[in-house]
N, C-alpha and C. Protein backbone atom coordinates (compact mmCIF):
# COMPACT_ATOMS: atom_id res chain seq x y z
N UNK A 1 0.84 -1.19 0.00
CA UNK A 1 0.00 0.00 0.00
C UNK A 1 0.89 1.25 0.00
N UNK A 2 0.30 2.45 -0.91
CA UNK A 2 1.58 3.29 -0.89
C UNK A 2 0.45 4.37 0.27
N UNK A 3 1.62 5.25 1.27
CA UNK A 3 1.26 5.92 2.09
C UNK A 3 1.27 7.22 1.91
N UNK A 4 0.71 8.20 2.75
CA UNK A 4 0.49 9.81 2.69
C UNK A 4 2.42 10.07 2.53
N UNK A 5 2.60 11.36 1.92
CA UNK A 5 3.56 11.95 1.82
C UNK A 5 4.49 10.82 1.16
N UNK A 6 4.34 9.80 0.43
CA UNK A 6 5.61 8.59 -0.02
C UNK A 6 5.68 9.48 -1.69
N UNK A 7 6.72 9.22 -1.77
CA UNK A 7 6.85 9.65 -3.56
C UNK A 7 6.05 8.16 -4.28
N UNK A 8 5.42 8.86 -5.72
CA UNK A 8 4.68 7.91 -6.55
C UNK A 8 5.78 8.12 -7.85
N UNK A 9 5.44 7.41 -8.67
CA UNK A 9 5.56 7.53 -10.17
C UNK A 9 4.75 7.20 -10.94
N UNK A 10 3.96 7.95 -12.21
CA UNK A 10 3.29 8.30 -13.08
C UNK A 10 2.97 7.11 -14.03
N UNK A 11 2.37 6.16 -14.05
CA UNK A 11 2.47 4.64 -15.05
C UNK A 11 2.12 5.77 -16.25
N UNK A 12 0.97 6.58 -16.52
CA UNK A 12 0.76 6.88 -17.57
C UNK A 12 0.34 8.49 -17.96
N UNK A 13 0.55 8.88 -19.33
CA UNK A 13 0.53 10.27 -19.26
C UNK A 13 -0.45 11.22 -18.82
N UNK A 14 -0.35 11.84 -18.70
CA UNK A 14 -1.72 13.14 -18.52
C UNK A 14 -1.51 14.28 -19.06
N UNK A 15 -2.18 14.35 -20.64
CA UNK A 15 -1.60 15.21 -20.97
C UNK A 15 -1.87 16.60 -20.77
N UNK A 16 -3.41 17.11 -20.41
CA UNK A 16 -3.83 18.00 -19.70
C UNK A 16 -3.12 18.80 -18.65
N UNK A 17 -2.36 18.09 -18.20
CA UNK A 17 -1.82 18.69 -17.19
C UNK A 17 -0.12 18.56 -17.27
N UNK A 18 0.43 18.33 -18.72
CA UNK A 18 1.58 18.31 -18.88
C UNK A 18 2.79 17.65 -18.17
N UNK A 19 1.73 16.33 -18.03
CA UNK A 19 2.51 15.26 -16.88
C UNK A 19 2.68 14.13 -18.39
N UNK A 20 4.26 13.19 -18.38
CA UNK A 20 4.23 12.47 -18.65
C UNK A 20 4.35 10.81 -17.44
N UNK A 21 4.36 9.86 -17.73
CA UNK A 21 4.53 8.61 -17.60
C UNK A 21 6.04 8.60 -17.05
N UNK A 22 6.49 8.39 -15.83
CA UNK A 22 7.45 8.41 -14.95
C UNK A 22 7.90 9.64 -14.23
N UNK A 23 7.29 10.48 -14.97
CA UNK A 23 6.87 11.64 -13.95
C UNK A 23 6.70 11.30 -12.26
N UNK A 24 7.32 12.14 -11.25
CA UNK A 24 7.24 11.50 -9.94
C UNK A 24 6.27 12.84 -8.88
N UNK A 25 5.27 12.62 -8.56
CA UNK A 25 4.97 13.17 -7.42
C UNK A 25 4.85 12.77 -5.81
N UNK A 26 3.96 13.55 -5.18
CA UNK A 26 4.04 13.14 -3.67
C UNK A 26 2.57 12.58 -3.15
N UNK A 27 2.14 11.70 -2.88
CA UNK A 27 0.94 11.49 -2.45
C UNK A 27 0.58 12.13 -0.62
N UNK A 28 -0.39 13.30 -1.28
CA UNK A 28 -0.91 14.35 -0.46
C UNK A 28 -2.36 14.08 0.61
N UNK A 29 -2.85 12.87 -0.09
CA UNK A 29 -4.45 11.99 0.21
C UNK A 29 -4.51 10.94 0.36
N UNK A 30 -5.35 9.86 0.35
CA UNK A 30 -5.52 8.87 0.20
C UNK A 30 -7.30 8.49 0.22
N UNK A 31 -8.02 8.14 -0.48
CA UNK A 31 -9.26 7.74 -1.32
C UNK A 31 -9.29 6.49 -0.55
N UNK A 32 -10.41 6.11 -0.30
CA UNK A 32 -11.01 4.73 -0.04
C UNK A 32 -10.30 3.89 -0.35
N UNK A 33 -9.24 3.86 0.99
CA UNK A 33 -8.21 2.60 0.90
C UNK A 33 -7.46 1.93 0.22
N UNK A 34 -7.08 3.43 -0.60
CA UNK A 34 -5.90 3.68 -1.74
C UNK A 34 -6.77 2.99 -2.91
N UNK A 35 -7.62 3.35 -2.84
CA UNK A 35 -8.19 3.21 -4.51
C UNK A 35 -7.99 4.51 -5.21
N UNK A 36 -7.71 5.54 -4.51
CA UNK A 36 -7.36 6.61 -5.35
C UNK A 36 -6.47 7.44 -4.22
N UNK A 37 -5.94 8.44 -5.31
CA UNK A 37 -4.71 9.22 -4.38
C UNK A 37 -4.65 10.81 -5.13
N UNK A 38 -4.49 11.71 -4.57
CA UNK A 38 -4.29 12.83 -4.64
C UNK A 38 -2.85 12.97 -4.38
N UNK A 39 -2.37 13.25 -5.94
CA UNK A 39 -0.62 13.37 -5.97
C UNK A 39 -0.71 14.47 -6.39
N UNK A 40 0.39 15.84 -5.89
CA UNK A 40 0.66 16.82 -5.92
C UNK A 40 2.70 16.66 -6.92
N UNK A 41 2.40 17.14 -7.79
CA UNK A 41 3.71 17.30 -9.15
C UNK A 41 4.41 18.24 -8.68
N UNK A 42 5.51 18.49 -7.98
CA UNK A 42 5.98 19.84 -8.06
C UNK A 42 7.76 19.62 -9.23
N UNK A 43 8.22 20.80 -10.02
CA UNK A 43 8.95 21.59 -10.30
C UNK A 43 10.28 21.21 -9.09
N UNK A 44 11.62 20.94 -9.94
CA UNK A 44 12.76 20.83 -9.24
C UNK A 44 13.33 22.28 -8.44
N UNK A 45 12.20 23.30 -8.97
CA UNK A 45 12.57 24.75 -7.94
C UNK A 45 11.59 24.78 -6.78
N UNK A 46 10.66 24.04 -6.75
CA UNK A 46 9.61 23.93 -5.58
C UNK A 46 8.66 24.15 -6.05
N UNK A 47 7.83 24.80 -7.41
CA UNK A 47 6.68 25.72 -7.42
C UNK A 47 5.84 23.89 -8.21
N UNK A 48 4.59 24.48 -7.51
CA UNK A 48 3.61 22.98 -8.04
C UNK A 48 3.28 23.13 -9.50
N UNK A 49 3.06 22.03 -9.93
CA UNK A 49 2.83 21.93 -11.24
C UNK A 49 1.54 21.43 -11.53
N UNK A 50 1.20 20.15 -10.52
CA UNK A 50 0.08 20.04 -10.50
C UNK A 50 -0.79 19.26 -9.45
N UNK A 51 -1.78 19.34 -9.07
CA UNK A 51 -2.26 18.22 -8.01
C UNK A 51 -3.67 17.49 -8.54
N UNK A 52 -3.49 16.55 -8.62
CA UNK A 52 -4.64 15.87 -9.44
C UNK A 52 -5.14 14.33 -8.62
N UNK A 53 -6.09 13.58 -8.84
CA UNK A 53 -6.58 12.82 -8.12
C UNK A 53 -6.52 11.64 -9.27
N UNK A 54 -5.68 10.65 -8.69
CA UNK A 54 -5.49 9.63 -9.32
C UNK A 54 -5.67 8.30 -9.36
N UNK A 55 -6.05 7.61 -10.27
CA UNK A 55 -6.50 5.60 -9.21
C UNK A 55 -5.24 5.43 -9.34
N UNK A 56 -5.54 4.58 -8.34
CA UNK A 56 -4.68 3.58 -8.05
C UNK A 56 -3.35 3.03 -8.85
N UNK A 57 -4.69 2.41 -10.05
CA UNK A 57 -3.36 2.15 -11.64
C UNK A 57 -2.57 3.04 -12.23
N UNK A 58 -2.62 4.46 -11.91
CA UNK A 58 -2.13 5.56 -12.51
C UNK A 58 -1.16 5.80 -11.74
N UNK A 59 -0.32 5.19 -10.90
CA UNK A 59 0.72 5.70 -10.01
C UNK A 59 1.06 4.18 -9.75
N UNK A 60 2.32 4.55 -9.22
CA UNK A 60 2.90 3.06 -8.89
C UNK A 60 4.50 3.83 -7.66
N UNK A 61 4.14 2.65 -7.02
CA UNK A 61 5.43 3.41 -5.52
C UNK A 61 6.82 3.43 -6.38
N UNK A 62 7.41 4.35 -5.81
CA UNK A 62 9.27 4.71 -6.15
C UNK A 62 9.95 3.03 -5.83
N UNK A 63 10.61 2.69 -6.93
CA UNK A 63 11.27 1.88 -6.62
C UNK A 63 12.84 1.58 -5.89
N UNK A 64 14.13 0.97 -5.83
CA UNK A 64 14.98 1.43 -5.28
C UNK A 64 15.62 1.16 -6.49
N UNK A 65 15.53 0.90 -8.06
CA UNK A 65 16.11 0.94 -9.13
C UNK A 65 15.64 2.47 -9.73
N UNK A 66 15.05 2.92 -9.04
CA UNK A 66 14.30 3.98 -9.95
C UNK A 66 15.50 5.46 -9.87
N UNK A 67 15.55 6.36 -10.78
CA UNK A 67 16.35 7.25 -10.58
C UNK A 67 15.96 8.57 -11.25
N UNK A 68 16.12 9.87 -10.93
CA UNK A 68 15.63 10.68 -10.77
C UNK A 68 16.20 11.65 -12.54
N UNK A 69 15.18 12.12 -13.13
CA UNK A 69 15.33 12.51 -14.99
C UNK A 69 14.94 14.32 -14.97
N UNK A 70 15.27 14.68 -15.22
CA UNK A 70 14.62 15.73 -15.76
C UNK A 70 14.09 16.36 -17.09
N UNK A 71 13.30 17.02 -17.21
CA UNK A 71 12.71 17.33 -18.38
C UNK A 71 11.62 18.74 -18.33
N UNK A 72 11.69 19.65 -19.60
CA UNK A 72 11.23 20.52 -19.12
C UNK A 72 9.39 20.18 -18.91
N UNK A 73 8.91 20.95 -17.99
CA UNK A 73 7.35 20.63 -18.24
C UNK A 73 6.89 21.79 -19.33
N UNK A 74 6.07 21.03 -20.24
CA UNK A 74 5.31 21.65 -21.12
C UNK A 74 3.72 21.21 -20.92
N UNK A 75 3.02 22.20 -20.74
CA UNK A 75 1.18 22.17 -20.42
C UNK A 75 1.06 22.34 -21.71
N UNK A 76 -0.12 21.70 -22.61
CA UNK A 76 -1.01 21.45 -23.45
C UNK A 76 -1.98 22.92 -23.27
């Protein structure tokens, strides 16, 4: 089960909100027993990018192979 404040990663894009697929946010909520989660996107300078409410399948926990990319964000 992933918990309040754990980093997520993005299984898939959103393009609305100029999130791709490994994109990493912070889970800020938690929905009916992690069936859904409210992940907040922020910017490597701090400023948010986005906070959106997500199932379950749309996020997946930080792994310890996983490693950190950058890229600029571009909104649609």
């Amino acid at each position: 089960m992933i918990n309040e404040h754990e980093r997520v990663v993005l299984t898939q894009s959103v393009p609305d909100s100029g999130l791709e697929a490994g994109d990493v946010g912070t889970v800020v909520h938690i929905y009916k027993d992690g069936e859904a989660y409210e992940v907040e996107f922020v910017t490597l300078d701090g400023h948010t990018a986005a906070v959106l409410t997500l199932e379950a399948a749309q996020v997946r926990p930080v792994s310890r192979r996983d490693i950190t990319h950058t890229r600029e964000l571009s909104v649609a």
